[in-house]
Structures are given as structure tokens and as C-alpha cells.
N, C-alpha and C. Protein backbone atom coordinates (compact mmCIF):
# COMPACT_ATOMS: atom_id res chain seq x y z
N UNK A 1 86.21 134.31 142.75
CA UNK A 1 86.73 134.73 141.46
C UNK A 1 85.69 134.36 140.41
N UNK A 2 85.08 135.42 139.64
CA UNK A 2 84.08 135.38 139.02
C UNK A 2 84.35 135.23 137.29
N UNK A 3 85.48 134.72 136.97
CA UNK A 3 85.83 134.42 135.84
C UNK A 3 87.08 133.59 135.61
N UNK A 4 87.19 132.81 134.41
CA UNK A 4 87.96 131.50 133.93
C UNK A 4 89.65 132.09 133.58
N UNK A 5 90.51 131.42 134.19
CA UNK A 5 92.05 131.22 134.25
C UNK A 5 92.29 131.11 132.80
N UNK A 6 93.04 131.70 131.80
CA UNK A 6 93.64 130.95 130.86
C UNK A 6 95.50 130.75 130.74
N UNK A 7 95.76 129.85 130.87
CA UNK A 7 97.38 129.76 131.25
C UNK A 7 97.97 129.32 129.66
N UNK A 8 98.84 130.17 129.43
CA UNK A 8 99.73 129.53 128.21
C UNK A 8 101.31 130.19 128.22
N UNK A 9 101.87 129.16 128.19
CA UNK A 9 103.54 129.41 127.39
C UNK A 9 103.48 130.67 126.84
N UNK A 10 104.48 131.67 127.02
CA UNK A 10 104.61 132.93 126.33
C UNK A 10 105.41 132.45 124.62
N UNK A 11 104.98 132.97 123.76
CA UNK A 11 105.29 132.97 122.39
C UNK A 11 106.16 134.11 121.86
N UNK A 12 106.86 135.01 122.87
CA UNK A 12 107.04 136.62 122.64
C UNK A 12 107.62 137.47 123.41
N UNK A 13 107.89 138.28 123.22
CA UNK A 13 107.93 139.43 123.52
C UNK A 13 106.37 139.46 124.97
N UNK A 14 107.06 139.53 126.61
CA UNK A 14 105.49 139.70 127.04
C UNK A 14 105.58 141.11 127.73
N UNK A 15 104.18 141.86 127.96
CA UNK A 15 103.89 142.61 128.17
C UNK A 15 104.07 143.05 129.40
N UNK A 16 104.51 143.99 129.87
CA UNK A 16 105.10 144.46 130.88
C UNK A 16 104.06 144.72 132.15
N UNK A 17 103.91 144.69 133.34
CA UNK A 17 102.81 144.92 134.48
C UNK A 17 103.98 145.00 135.45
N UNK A 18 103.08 145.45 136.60
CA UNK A 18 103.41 146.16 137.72
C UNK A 18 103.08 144.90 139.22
N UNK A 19 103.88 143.96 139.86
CA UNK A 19 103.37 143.46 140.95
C UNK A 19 103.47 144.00 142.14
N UNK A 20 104.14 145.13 141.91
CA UNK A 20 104.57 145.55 143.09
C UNK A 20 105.76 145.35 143.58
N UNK A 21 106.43 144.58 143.14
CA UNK A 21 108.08 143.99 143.66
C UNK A 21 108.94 144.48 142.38
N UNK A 22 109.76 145.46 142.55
CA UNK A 22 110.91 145.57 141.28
C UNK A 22 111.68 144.47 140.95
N UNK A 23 111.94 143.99 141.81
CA UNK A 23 112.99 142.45 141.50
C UNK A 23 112.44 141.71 140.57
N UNK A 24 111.17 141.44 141.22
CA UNK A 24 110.33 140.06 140.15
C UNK A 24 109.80 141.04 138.72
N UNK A 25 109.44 142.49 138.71
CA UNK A 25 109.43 142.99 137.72
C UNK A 25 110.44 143.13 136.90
N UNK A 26 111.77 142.66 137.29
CA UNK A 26 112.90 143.27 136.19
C UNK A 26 112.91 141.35 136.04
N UNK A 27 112.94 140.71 136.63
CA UNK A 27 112.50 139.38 136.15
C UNK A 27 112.10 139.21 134.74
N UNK A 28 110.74 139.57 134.96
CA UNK A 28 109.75 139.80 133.98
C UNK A 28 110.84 140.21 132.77
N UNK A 29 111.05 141.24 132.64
CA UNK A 29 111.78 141.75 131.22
C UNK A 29 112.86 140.58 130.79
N UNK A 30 113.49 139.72 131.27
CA UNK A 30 114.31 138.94 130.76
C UNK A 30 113.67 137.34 130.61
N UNK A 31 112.39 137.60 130.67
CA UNK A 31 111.56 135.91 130.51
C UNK A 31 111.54 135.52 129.11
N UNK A 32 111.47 136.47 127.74
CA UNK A 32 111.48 135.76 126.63
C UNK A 32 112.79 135.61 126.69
N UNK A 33 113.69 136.12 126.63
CA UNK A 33 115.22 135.32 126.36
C UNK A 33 115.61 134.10 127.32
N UNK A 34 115.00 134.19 127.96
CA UNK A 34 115.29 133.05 129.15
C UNK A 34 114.37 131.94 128.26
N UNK A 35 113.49 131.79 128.13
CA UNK A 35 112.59 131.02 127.15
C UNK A 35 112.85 130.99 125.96
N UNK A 36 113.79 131.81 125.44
CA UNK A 36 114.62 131.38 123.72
C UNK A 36 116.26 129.81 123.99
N UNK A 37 116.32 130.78 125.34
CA UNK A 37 117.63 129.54 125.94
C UNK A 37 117.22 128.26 126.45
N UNK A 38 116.06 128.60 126.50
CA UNK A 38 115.41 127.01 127.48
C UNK A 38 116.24 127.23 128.82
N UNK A 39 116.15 128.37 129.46
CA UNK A 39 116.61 128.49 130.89
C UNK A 39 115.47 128.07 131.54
N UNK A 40 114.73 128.20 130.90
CA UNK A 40 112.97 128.30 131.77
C UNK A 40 111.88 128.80 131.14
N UNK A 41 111.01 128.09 131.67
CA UNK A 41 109.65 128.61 130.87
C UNK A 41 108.37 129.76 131.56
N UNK A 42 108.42 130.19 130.55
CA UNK A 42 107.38 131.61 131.60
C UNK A 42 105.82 131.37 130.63
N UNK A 43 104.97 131.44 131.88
CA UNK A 43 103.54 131.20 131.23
C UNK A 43 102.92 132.28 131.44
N UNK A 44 101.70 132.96 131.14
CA UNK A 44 101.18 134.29 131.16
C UNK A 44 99.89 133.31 131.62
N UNK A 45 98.84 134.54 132.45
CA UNK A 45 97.96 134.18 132.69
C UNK A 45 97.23 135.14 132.25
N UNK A 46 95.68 134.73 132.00
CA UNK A 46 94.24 135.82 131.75
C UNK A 46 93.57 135.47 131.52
N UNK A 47 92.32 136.37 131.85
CA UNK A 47 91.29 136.22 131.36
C UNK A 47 90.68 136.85 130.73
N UNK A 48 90.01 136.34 129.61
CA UNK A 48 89.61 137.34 128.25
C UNK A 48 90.92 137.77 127.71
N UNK A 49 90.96 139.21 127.43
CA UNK A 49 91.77 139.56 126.69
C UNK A 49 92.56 140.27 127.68
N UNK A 50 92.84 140.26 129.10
CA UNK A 50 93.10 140.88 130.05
C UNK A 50 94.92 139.87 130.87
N UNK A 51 95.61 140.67 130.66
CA UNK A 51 96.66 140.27 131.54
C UNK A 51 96.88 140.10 132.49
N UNK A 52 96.53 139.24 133.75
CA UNK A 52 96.82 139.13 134.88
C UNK A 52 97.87 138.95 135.60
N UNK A 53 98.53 138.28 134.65
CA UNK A 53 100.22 138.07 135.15
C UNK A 53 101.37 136.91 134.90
N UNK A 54 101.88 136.09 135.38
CA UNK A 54 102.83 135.43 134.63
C UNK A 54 103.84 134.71 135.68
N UNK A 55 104.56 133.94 135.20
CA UNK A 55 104.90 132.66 135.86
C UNK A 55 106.00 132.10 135.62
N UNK A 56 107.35 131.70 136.06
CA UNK A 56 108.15 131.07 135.21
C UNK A 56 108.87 130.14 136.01
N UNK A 57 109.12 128.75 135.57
CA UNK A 57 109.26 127.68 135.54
C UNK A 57 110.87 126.88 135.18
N UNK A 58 111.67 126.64 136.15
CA UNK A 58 113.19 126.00 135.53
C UNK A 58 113.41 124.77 136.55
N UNK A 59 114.56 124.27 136.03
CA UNK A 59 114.79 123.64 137.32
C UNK A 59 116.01 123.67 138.08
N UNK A 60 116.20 123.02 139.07
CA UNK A 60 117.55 123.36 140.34
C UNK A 60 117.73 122.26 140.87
N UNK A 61 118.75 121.83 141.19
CA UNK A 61 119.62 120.86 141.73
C UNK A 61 120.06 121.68 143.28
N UNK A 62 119.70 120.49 143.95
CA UNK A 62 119.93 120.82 145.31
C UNK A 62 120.58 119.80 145.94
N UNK A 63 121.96 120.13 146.64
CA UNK A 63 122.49 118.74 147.54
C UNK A 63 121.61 118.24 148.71
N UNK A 64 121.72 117.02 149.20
CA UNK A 64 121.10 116.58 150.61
C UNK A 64 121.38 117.19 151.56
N UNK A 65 122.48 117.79 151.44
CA UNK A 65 123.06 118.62 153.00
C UNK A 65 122.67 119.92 153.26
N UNK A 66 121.81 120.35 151.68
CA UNK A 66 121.54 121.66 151.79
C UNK A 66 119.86 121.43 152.81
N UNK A 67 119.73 120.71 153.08
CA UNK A 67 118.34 120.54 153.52
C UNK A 67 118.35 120.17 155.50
N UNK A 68 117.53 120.99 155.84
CA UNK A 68 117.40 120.90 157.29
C UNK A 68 116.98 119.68 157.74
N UNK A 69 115.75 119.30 156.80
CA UNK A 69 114.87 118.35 157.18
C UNK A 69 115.53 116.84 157.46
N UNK A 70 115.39 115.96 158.63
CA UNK A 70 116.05 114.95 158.91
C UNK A 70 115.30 113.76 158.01
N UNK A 71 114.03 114.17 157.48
CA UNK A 71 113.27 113.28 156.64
C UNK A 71 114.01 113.38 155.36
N UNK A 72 114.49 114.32 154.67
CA UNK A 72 114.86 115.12 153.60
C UNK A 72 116.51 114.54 153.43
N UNK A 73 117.18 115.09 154.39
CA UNK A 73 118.81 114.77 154.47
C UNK A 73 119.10 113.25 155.00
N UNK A 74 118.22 112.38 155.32
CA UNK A 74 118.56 110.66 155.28
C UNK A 74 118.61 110.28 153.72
N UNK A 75 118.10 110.90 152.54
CA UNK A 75 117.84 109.84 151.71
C UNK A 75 119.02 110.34 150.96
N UNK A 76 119.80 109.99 150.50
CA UNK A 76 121.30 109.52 150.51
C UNK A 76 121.88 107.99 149.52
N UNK A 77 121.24 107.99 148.09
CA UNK A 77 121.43 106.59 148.10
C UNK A 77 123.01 106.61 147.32
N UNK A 78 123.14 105.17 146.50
CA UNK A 78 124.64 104.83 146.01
C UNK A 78 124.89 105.97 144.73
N UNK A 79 123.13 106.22 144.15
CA UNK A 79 123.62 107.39 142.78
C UNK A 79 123.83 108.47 143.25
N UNK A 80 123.40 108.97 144.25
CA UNK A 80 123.55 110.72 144.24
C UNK A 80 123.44 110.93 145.49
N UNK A 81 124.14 112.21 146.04
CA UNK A 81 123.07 113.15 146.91
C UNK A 81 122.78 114.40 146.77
N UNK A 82 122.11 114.46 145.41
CA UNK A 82 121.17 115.38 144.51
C UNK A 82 119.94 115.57 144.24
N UNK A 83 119.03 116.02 144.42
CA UNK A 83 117.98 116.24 144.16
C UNK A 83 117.59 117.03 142.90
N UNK A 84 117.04 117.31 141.54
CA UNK A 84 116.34 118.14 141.32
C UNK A 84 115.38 118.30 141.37
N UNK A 85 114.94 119.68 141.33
CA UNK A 85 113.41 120.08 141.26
C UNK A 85 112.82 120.78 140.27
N UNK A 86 111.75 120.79 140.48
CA UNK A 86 110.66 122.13 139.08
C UNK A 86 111.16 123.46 140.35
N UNK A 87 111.57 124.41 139.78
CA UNK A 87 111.38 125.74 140.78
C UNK A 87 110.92 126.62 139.87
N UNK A 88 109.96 127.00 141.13
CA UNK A 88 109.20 128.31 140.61
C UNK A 88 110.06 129.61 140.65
N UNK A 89 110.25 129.84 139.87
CA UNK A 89 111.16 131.64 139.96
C UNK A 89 110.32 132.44 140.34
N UNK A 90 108.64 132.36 139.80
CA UNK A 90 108.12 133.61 140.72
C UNK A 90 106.55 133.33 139.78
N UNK A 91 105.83 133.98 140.60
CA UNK A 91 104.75 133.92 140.48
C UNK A 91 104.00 135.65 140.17
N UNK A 92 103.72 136.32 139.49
CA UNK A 92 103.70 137.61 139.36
C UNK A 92 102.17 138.12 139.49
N UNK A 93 101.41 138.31 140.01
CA UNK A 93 100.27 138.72 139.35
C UNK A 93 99.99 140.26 139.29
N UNK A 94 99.37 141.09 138.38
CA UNK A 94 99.02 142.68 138.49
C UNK A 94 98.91 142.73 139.70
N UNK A 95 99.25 144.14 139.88
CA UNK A 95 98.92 144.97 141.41
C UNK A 95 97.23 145.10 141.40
N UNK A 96 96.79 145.66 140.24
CA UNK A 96 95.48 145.41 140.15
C UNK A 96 94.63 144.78 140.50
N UNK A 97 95.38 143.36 140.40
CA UNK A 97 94.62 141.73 140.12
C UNK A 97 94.35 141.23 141.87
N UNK A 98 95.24 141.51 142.73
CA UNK A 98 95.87 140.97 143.27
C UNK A 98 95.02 141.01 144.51
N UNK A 99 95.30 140.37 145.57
CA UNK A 99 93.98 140.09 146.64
C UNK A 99 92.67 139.04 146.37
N UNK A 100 92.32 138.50 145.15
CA UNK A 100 91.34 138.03 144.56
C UNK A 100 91.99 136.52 143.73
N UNK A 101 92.10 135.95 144.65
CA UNK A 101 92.80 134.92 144.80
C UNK A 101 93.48 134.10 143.70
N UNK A 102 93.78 134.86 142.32
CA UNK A 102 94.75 134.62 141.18
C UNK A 102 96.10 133.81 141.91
N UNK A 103 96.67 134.66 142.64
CA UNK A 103 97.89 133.82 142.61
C UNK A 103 97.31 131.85 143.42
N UNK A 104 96.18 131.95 144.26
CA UNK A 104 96.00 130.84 144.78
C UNK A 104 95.96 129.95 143.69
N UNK A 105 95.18 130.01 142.51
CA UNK A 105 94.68 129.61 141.65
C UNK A 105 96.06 128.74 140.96
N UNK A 106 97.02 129.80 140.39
CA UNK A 106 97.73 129.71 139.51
C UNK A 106 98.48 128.84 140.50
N UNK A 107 99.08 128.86 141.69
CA UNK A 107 100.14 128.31 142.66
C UNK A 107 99.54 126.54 142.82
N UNK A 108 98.13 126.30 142.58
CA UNK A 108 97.23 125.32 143.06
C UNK A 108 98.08 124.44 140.94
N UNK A 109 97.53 125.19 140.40
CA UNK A 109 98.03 124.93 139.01
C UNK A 109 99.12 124.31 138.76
N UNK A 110 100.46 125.37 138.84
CA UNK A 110 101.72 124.67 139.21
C UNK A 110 101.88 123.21 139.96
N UNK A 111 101.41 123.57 140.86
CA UNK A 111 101.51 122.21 141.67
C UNK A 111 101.10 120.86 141.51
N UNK A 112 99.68 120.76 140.33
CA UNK A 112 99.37 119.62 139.77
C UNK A 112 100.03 119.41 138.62
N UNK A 113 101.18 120.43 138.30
CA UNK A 113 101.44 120.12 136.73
C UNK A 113 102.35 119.71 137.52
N UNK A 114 103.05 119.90 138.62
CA UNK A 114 104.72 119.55 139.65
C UNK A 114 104.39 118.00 139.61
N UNK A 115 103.39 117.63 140.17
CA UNK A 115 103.02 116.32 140.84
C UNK A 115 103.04 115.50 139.53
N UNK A 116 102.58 115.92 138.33
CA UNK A 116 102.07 115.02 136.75
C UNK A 116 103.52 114.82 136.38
N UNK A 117 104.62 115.97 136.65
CA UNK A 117 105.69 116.03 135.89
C UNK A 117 106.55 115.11 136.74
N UNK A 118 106.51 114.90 138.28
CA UNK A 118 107.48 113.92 139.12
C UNK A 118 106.89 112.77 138.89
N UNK A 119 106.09 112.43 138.14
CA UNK A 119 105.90 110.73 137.88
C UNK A 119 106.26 110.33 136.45
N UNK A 120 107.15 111.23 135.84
CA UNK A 120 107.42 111.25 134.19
C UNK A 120 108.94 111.11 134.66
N UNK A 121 108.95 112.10 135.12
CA UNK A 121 110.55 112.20 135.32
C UNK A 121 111.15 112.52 136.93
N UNK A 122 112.49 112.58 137.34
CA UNK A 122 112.81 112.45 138.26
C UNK A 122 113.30 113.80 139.07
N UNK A 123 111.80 114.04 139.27
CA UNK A 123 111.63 115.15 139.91
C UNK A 123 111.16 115.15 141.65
N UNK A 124 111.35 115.33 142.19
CA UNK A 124 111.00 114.98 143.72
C UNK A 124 109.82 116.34 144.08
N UNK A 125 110.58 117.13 144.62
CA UNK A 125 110.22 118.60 144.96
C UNK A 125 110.17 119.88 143.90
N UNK A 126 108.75 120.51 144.54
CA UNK A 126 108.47 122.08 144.05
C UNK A 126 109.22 122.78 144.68
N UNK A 127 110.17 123.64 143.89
CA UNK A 127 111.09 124.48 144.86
C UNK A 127 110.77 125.90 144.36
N UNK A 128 111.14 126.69 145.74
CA UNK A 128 110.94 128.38 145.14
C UNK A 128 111.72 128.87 146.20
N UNK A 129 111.75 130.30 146.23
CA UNK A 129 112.48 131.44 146.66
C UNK A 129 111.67 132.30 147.05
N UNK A 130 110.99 131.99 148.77
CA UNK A 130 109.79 133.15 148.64
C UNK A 130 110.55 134.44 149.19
N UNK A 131 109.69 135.31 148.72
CA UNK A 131 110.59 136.67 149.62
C UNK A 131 109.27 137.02 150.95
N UNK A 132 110.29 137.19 151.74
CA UNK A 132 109.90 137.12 153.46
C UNK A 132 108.74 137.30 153.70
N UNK A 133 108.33 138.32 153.09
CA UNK A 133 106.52 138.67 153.15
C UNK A 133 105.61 137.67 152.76
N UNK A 134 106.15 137.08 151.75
CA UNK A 134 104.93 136.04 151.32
C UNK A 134 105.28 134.56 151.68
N UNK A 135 106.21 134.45 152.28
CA UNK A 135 106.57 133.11 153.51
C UNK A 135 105.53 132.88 153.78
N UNK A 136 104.51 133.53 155.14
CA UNK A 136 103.36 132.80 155.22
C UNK A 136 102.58 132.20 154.36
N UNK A 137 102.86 132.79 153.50
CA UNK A 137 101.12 132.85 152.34
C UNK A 137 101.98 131.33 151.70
N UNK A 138 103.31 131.06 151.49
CA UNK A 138 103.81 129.24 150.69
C UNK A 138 103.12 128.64 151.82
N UNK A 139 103.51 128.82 153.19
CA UNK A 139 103.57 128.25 153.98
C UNK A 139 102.37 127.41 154.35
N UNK A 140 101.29 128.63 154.53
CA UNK A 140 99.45 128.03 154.44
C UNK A 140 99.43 127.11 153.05
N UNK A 141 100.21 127.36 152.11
CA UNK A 141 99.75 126.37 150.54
C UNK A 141 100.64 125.07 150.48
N UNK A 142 101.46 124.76 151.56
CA UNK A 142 101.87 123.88 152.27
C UNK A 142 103.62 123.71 151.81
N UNK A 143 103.96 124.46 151.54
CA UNK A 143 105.66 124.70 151.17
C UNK A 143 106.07 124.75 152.67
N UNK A 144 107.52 123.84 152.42
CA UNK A 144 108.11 124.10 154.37
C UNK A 144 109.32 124.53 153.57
N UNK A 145 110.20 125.47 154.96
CA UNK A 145 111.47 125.78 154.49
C UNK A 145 112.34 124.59 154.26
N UNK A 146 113.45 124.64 153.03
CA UNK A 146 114.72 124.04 152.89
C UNK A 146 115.75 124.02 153.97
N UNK A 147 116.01 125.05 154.87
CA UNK A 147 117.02 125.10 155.76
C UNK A 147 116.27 126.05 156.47
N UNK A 148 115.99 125.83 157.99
CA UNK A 148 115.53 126.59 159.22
C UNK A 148 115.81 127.57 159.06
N UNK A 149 116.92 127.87 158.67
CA UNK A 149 118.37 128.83 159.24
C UNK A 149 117.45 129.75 158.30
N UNK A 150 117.54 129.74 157.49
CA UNK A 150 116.73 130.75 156.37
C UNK A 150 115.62 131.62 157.09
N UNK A 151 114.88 131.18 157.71
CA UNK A 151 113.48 131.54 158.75
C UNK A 151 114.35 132.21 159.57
N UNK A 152 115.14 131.50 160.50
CA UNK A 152 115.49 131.96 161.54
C UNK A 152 116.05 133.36 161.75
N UNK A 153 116.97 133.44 160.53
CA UNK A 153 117.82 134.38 160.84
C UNK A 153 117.26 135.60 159.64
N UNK A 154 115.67 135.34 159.25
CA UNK A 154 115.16 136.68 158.53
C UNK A 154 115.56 136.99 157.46
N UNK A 155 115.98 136.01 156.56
CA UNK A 155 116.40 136.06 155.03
C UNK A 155 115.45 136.86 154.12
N UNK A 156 116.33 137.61 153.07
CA UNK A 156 114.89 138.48 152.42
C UNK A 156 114.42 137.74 151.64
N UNK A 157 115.10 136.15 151.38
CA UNK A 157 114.23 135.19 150.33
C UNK A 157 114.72 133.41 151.66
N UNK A 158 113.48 132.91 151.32
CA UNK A 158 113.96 132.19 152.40
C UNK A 158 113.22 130.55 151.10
N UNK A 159 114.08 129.86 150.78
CA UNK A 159 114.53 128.65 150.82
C UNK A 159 112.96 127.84 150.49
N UNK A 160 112.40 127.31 149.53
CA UNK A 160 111.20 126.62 150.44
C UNK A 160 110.71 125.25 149.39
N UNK A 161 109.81 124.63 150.15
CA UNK A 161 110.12 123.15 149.15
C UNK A 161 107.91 122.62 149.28
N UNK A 162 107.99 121.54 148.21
CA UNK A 162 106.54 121.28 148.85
C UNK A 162 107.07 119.58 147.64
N UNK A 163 106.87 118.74 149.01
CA UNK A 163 107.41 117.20 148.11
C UNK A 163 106.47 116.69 146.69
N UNK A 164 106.26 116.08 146.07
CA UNK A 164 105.74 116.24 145.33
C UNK A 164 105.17 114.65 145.12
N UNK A 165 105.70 113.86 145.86
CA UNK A 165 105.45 112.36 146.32
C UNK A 165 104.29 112.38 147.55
N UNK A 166 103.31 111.83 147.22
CA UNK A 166 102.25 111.91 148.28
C UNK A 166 102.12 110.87 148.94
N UNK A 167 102.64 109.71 148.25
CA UNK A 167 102.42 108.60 148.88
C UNK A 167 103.71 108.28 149.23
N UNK A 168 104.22 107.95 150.44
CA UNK A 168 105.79 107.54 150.54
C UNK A 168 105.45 106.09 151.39
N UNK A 169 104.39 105.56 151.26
CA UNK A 169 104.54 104.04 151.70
C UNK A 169 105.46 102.93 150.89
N UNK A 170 105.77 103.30 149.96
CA UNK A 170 106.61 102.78 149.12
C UNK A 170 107.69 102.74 149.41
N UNK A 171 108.56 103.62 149.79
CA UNK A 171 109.60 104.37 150.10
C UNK A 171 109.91 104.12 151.34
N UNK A 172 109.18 104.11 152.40
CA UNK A 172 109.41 104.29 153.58
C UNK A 172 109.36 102.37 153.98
N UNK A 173 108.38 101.49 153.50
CA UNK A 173 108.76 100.24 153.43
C UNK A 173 110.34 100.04 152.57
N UNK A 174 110.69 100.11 151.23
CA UNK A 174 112.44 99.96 151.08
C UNK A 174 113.12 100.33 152.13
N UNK A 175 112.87 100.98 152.78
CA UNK A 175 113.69 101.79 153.77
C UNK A 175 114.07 101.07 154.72
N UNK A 176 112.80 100.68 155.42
CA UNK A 176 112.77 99.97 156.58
C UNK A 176 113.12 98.13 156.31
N UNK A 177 113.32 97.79 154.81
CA UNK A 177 113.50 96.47 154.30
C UNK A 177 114.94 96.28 154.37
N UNK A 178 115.97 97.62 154.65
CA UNK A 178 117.46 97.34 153.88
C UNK A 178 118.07 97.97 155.26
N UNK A 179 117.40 98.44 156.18
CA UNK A 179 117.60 98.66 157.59
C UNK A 179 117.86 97.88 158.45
């Protein structure tokens, strides 16, 4: 990629593009009102004066039981068995744009702002909703599914998580201290 990312908060009214997916395009049309409610925040991306595409940002509460993972569904303490997360609603880039590794870029992005934002506040996991086709492509950027069952049984959006705690020596000593 032969030119510089610029990421910012939409201020507006944003400009309409094509990813190829109608769903995440009719998305798109309801991101400034969603961002007047504080449902979520949608960021635009480009370079120069050029639209590449756009991004939006909320968060979700997830029970422990909703989770396959036996690492995931042990932690269970006296406050909750809740999780929230940052979830990505979607990641959009032009049909144009696309192949030329923008969305890597922007997905790599998210994820250090995920990691800056779970040590502020009590955020655990990056969560999203991939749709089936681009499963692999979370999957290589290291997102695992929320519930198997989702994979298994060919969901057209399947469930997916990427922890946001890198170090769990911390965690995993309490653990083993009250065991």
C-alpha cells in the first residue's frame, strides 16, 4: 500500500460507497444518527481527499454461557457473568479499494485502539459479526468463534471474539491461588 491511512470520527452526514454487501451498505446510511445517539461511533477512512471507507464502533454485553470456550465460560466471578466488549459492526471498505490491504490496515488499527481502551476501562474482548465469507480472513487476524455452533452449523454471520488481555499471567496465577 503505497499511501498514508487517515482515520477520523465522522462529523456528518457520510458519503455513500459501494462494498459490495447491501446489508453493511444500508448500515452505512444509518451511521450519522447512530453517532447523534451515541449508539456507536463510525470512523471514515482516506487518503488524500479520497474515500476509502468506514468503520463503526459500539459496545455489547455478552453472558458467560454464551461462549463455547472452556477458557472463556470458567471465569464466572461474585460480580457478574457478563462480559462487555468494543464490537465492531463492520468494517466497510470501497469495492474499488478493496484487495490492497485497507481493511488489514484499518482491522490492525481497531485492535490497538481495543487493547489501549481495555486497560482504561472494563473491556475484555473485540467482538464482531463476521459474515461467512470473511470468517477466514478474522480468523488469519486472530478472532476465534464465540460459540462453535455458529461455524458448525454455517451461520450467515458467525459470532467472533479476539481477547484483548495479552498477558493472563496475572489472572491465571489468582486463579490457581483461590483453587
Amino acid at each position: 500500500m503505497g499511501f498514508e491511512l487517515k482515520i477520523q470520527r465522522i462529523s456528518g452526514n457520510v458519503k455513500p460507497l459501494d462494498c459490495g454487501n447491501d446489508a453493511v451498505n444500508k448500515k452505512l446510511n444509518d451511521a450519522y444518527y447512530a453517532d447523534l445517539l451515541r449508539q456507536g461511533y463510525t470512523y471514515e477512512v482516506s487518503a488524500g481527499s479520497i474515500i476509502l471507507g468506514y468503520y463503526m464502533l459500539t459496545f455489547r454485553k455478552y453472558m458467560v454461557t454464551e461462549w463455547s470456550s472452556d477458557e472463556i465460560g470458567s471465569y464466572i466471578s461474585g460480580l457478574s457473568t457478563d462480559f462487555f466488549s468494543l464490537h465492531l459492526q463492520y468494517i466497510m471498505i470501497d469495492k474499488n479499494y478493496q484487495k490492497k490491504g485497507i481493511g488489514t490496515v484499518v482491522l490492525k488499527h481497531v485492535i490497538s485502539d481495543a487493547k489501549e481502551l481495555s486497560s482504561e476501562l472494563p473491556i475484555r474482548f473485540l467482538t464482531l459479526d463476521a459474515v461467512s465469507d470473511k470468517y477466514k480472513w478474522y480468523e488469519e487476524r486472530g478472532f476465534l468463534p464465540i460459540n462453535d455452533e455458529d461455524v458448525d452449523k454455517g451461520s450467515l454471520e458467525i459470532r467472533m471474539y479476539l481477547d484483548c488481555m495479552d498477558d493472563k499471567s496475572e489472572l491465571d496465577q489468582y486463579i490457581s491461588s483461590i483453587i
